[in-house]
C-alpha atoms as a PDB file:
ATOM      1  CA  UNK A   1       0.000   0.000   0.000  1.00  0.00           C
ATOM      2  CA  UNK A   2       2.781   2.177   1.008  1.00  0.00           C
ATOM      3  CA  UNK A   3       4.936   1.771  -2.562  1.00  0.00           C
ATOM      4  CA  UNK A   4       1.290   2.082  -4.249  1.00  0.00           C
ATOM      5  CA  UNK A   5       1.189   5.569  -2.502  1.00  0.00           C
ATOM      6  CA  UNK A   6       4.587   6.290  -3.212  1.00  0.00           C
ATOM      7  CA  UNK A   7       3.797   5.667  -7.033  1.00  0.00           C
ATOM      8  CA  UNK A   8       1.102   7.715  -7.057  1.00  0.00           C
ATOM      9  CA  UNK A   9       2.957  10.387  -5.855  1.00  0.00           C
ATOM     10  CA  UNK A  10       6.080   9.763  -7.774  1.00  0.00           C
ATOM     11  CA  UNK A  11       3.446   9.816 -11.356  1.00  0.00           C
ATOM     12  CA  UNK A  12       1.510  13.203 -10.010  1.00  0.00           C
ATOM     13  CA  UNK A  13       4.924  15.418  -9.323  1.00  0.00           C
ATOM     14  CA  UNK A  14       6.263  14.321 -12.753  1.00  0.00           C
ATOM     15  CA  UNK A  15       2.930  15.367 -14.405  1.00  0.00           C
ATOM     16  CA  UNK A  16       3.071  18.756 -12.197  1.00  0.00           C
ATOM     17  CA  UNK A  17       6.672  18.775 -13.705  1.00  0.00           C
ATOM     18  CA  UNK A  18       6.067  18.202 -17.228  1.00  0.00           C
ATOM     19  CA  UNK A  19       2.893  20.653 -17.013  1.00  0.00           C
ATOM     20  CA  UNK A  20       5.682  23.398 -15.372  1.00  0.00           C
ATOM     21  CA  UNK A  21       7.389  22.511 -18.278  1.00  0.00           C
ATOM     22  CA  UNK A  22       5.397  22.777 -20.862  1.00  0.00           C
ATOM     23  CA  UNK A  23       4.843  26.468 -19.750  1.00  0.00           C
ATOM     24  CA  UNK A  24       7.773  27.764 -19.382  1.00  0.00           C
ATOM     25  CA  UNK A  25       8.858  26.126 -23.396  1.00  0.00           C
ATOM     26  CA  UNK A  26       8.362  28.871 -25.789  1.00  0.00           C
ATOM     27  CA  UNK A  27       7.202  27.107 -29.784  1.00  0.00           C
ATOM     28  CA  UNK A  28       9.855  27.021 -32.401  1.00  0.00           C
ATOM     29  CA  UNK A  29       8.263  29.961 -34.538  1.00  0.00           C
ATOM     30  CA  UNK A  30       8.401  32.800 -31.550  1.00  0.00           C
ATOM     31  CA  UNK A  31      11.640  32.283 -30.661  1.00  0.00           C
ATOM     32  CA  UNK A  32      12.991  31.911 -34.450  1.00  0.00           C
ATOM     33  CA  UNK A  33      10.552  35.465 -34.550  1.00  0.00           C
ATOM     34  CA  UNK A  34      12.793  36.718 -31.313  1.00  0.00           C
ATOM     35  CA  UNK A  35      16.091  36.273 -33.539  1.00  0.00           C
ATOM     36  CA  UNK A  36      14.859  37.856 -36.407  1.00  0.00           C
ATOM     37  CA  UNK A  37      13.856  40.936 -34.071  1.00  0.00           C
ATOM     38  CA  UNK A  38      17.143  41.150 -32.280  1.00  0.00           C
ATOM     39  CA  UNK A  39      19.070  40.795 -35.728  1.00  0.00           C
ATOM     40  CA  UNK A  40      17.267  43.499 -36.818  1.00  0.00           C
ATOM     41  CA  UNK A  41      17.770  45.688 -33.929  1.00  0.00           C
ATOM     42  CA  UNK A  42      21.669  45.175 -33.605  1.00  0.00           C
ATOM     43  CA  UNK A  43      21.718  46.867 -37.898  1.00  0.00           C
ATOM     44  CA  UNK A  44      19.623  49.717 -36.256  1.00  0.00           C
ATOM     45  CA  UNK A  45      21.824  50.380 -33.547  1.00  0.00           C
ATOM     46  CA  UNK A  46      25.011  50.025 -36.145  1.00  0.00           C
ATOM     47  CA  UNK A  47      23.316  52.200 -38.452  1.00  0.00           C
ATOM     48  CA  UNK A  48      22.634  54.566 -35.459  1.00  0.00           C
ATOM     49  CA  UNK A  49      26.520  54.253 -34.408  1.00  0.00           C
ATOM     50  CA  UNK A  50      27.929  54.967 -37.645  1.00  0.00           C
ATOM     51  CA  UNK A  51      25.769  58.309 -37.685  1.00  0.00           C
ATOM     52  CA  UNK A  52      26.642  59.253 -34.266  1.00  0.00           C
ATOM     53  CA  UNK A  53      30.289  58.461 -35.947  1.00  0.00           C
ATOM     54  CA  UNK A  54      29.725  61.135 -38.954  1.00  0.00           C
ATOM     55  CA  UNK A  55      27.842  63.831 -37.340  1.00  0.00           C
ATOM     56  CA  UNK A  56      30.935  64.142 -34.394  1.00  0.00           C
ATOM     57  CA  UNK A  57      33.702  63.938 -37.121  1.00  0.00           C
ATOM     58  CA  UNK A  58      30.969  66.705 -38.993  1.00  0.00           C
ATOM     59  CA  UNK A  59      30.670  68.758 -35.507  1.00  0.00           C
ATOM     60  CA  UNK A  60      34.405  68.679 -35.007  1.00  0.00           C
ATOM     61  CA  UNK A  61      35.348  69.662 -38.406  1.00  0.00           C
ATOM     62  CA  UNK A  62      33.153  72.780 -38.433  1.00  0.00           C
ATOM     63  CA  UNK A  63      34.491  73.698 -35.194  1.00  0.00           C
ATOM     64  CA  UNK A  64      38.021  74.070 -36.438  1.00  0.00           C
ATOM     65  CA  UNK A  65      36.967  76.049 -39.110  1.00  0.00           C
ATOM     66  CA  UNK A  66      36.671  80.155 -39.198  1.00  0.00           C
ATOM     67  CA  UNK A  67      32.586  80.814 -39.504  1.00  0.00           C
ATOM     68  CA  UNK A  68      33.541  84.006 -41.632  1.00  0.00           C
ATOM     69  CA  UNK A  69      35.799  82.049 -43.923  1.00  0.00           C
ATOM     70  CA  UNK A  70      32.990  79.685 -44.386  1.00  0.00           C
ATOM     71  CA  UNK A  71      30.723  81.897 -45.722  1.00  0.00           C
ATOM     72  CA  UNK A  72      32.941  83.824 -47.365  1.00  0.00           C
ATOM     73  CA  UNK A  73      33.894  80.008 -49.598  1.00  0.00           C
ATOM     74  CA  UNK A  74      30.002  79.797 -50.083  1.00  0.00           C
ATOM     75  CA  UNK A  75      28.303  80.335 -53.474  1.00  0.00           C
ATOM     76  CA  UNK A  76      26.120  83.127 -51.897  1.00  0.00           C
ATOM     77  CA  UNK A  77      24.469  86.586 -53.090  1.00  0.00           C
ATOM     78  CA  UNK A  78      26.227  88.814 -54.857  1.00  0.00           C
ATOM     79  CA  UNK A  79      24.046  90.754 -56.327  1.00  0.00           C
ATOM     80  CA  UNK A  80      20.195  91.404 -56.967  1.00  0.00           C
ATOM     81  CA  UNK A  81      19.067  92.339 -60.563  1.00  0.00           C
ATOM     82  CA  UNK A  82      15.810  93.653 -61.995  1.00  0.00           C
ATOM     83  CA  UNK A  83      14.589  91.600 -64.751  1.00  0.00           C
ATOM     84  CA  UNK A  84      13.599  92.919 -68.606  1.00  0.00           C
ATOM     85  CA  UNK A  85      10.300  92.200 -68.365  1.00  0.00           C
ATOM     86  CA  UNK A  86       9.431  93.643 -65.210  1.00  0.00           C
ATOM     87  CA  UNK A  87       6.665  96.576 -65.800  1.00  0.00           C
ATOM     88  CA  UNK A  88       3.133  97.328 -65.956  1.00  0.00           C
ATOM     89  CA  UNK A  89       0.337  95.158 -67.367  1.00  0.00           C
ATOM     90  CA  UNK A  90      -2.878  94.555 -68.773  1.00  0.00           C
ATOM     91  CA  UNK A  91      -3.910  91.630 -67.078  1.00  0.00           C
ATOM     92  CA  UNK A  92      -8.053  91.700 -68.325  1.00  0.00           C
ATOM     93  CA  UNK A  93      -7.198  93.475 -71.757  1.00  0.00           C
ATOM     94  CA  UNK A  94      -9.808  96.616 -70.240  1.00  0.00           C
ATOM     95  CA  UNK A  95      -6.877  99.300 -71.528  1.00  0.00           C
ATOM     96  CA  UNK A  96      -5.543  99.844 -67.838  1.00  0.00           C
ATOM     97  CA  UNK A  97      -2.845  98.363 -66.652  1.00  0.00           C
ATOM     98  CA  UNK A  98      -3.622  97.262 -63.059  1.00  0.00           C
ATOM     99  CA  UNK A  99      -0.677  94.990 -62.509  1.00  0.00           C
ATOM    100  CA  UNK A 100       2.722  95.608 -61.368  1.00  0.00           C
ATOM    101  CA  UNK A 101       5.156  92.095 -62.433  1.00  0.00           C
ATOM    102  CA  UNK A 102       8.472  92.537 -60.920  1.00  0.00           C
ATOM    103  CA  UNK A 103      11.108  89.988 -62.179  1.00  0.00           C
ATOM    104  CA  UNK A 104      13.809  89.669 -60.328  1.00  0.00           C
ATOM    105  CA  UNK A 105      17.142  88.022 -60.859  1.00  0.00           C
ATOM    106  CA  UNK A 106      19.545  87.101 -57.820  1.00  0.00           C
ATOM    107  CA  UNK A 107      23.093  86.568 -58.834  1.00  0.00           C
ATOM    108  CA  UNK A 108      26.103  84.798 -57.460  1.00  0.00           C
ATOM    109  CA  UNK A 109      29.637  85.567 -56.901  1.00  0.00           C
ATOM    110  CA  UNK A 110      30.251  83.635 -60.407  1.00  0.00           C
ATOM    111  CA  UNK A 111      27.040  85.189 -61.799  1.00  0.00           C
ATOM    112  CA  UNK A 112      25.201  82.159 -61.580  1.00  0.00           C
ATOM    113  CA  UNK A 113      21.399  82.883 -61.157  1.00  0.00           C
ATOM    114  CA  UNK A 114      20.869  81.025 -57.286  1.00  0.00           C
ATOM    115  CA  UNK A 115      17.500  80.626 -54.950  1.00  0.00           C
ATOM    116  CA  UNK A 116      18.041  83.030 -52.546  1.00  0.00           C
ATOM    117  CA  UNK A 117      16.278  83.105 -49.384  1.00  0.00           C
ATOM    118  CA  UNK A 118      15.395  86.124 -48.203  1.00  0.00           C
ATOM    119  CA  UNK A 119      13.071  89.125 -47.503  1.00  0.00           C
ATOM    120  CA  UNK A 120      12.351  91.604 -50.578  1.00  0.00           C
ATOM    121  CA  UNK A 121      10.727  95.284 -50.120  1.00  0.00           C
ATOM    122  CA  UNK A 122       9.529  96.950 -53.310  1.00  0.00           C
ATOM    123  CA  UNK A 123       9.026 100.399 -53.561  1.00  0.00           C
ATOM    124  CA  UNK A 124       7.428 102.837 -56.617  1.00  0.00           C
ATOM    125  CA  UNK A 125       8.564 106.354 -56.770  1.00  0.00           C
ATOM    126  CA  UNK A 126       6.783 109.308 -58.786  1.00  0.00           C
ATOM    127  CA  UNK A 127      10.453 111.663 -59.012  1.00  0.00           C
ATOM    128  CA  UNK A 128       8.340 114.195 -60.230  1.00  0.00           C
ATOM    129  CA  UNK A 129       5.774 114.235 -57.631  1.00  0.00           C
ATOM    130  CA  UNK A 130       5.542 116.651 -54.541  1.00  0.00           C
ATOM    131  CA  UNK A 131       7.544 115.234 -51.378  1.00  0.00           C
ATOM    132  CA  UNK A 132       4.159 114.099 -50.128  1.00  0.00           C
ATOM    133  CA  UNK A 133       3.305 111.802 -53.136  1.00  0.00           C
ATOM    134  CA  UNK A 134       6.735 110.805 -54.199  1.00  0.00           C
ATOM    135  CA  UNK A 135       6.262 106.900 -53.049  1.00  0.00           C
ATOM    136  CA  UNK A 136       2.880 106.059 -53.918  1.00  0.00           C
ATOM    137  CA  UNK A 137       3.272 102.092 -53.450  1.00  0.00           C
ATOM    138  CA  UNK A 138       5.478  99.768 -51.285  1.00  0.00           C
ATOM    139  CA  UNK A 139       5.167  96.490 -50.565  1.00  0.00           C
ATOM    140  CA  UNK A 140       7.079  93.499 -48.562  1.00  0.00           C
ATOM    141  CA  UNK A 141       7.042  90.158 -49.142  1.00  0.00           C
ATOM    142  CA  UNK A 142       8.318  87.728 -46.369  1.00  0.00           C
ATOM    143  CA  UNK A 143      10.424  84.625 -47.397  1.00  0.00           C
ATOM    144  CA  UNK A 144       7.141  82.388 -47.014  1.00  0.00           C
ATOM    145  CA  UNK A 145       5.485  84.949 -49.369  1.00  0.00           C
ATOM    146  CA  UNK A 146       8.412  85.161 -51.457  1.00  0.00           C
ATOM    147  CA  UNK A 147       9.133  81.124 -52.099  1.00  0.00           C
ATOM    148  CA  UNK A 148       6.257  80.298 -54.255  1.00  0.00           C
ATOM    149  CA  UNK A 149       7.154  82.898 -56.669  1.00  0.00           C
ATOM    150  CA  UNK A 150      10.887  81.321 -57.671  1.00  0.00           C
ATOM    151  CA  UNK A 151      10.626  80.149 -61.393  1.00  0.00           C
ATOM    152  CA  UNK A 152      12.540  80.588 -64.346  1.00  0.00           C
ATOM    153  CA  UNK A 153      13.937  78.996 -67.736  1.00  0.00           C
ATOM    154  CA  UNK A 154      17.144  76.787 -68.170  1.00  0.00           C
ATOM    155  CA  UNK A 155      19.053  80.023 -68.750  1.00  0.00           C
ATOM    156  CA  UNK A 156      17.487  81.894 -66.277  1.00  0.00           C
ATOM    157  CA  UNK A 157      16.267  82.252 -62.639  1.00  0.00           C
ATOM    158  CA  UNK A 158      14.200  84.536 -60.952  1.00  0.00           C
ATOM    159  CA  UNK A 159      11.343  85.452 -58.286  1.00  0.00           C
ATOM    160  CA  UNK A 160       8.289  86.425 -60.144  1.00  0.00           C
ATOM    161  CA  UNK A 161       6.474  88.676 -58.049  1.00  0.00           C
ATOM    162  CA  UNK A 162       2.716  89.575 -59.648  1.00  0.00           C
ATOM    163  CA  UNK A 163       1.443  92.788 -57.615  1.00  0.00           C
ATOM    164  CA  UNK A 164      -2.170  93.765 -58.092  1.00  0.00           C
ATOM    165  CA  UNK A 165      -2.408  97.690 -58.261  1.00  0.00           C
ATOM    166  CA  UNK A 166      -5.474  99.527 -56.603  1.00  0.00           C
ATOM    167  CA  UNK A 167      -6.842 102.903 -57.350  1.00  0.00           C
ATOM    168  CA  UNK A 168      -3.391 103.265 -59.653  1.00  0.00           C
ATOM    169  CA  UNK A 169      -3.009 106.080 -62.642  1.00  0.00           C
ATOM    170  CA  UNK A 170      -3.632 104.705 -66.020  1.00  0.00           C
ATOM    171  CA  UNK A 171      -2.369 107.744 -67.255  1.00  0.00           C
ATOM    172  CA  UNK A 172       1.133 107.492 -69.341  1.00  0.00           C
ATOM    173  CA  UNK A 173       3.981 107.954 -66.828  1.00  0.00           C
ATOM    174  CA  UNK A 174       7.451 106.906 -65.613  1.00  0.00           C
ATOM    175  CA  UNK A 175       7.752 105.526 -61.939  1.00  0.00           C
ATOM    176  CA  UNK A 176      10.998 104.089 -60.600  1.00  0.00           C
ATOM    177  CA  UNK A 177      10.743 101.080 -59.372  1.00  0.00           C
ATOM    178  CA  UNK A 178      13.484 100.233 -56.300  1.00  0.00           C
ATOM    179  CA  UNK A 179      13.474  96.780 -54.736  1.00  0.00           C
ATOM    180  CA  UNK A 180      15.864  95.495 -51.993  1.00  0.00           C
ATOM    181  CA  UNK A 181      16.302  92.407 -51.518  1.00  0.00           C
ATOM    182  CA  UNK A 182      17.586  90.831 -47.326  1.00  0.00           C
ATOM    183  CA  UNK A 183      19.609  87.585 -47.729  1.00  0.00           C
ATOM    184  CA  UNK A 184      18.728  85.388 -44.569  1.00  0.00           C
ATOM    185  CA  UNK A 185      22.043  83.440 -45.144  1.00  0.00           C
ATOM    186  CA  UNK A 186      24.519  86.423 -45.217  1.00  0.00           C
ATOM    187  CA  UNK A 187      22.722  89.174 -43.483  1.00  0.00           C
ATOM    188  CA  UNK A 188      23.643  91.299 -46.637  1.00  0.00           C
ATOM    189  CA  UNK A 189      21.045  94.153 -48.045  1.00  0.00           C
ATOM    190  CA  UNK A 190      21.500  93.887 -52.061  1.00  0.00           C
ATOM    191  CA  UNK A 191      19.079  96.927 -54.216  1.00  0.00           C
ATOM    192  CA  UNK A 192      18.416  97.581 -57.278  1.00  0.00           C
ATOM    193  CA  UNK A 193      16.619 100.173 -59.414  1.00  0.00           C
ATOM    194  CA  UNK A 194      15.051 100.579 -62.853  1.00  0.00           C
ATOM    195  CA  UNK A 195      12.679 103.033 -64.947  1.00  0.00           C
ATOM    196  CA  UNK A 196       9.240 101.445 -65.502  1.00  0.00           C
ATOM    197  CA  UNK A 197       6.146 103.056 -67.870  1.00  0.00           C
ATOM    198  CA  UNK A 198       2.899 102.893 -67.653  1.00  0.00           C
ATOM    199  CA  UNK A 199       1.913 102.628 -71.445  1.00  0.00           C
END
């Protein structure tokens, strides 16, 4: 009676064993799921080292190097130029010309046409109006404004700015029109001027 007991016993702790057991197993396809994981975890982290890597050599390099002799290496502004076909237009063919199309043209130092970024104010002067009615239009466009308006050929590049002109003379006269144009990169204020007609 006592070995039957004993057997008992003996047959109900291996069964509490092999059920133990058979929780603790994990199935063939999640741990072959876990390598695949942790392979592709230890390319992110190398991917991640070897950035760390290039932005510190990047971050160390720049920081031996003169900021003014940086830009000064840059392709940046040289110059600001007022396009040909900037002037006065008929938009709706009524016989006045209600639209003021300012094309203009930023250079570099090797007279490359280049997106600037920047801030542009555009003024119209009357020279042979009284003091009080000498500048009878300015405008500003901010760099989001400005953006939108970049366009240009494969000889050319240039902001097209289309200005819509309220309560304007259609009579036939000259205006000057002055723009000046702030690059955001070098801080530099580059102008320009030209003689527009309104046919």
């Amino acid at each position: 009676m006592k070995r039957r007991i004993e057997s008992i016993i003996v047959i109900a702790l291996a069964m509490i064993l092999v059920g133990c057991g058979s929780k603790t197993q994990r199935p063939w396809g999640t741990l072959k799921e876990c390598e695949q994981e942790n392979t592709k975890l230890l390319a992110q982290i190398q991917t991640l080292e070897s950035n760390n890597t290039e932005l510190t050599e990047q971050v160390n390099t720049l920081s031996t190097l003169d900021a003014a002799a940086r830009l000064e290496a840059l392709e940046t502004l040289k110059k600001i130029r007022i396009g040909k076909r900037t002037g006065f237009y008929d938009k709706d063919d009524d016989g006045v010309q209600e639209t003021l199309v300012v094309y203009l043209e930023p250079l570099d130092t090797a007279q490359d046409y280049i997106k600037a970024i920047g801030k542009v104010k555009i003024q119209l002067w009357d020279l042979d109006a009284t003091s009080n009615e000498a500048k009878p239009a300015e405008w500003t466009l901010e760099p989001a404004e400005l953006h939108p308006t970049w366009g240009g050929t494969i000889f050319a590049g240039y902001y097209r700015i289309k200005i819509p002109l309220e309560n304007f003379s259609d009579q036939k006269k000259d205006y000057t029109l002055k723009v000046a144009f702030t690059d955001y990169l070098s801080g530099k204020v580059l102008s320009d001027q030209k003689v527009i007609t309104v046919q």
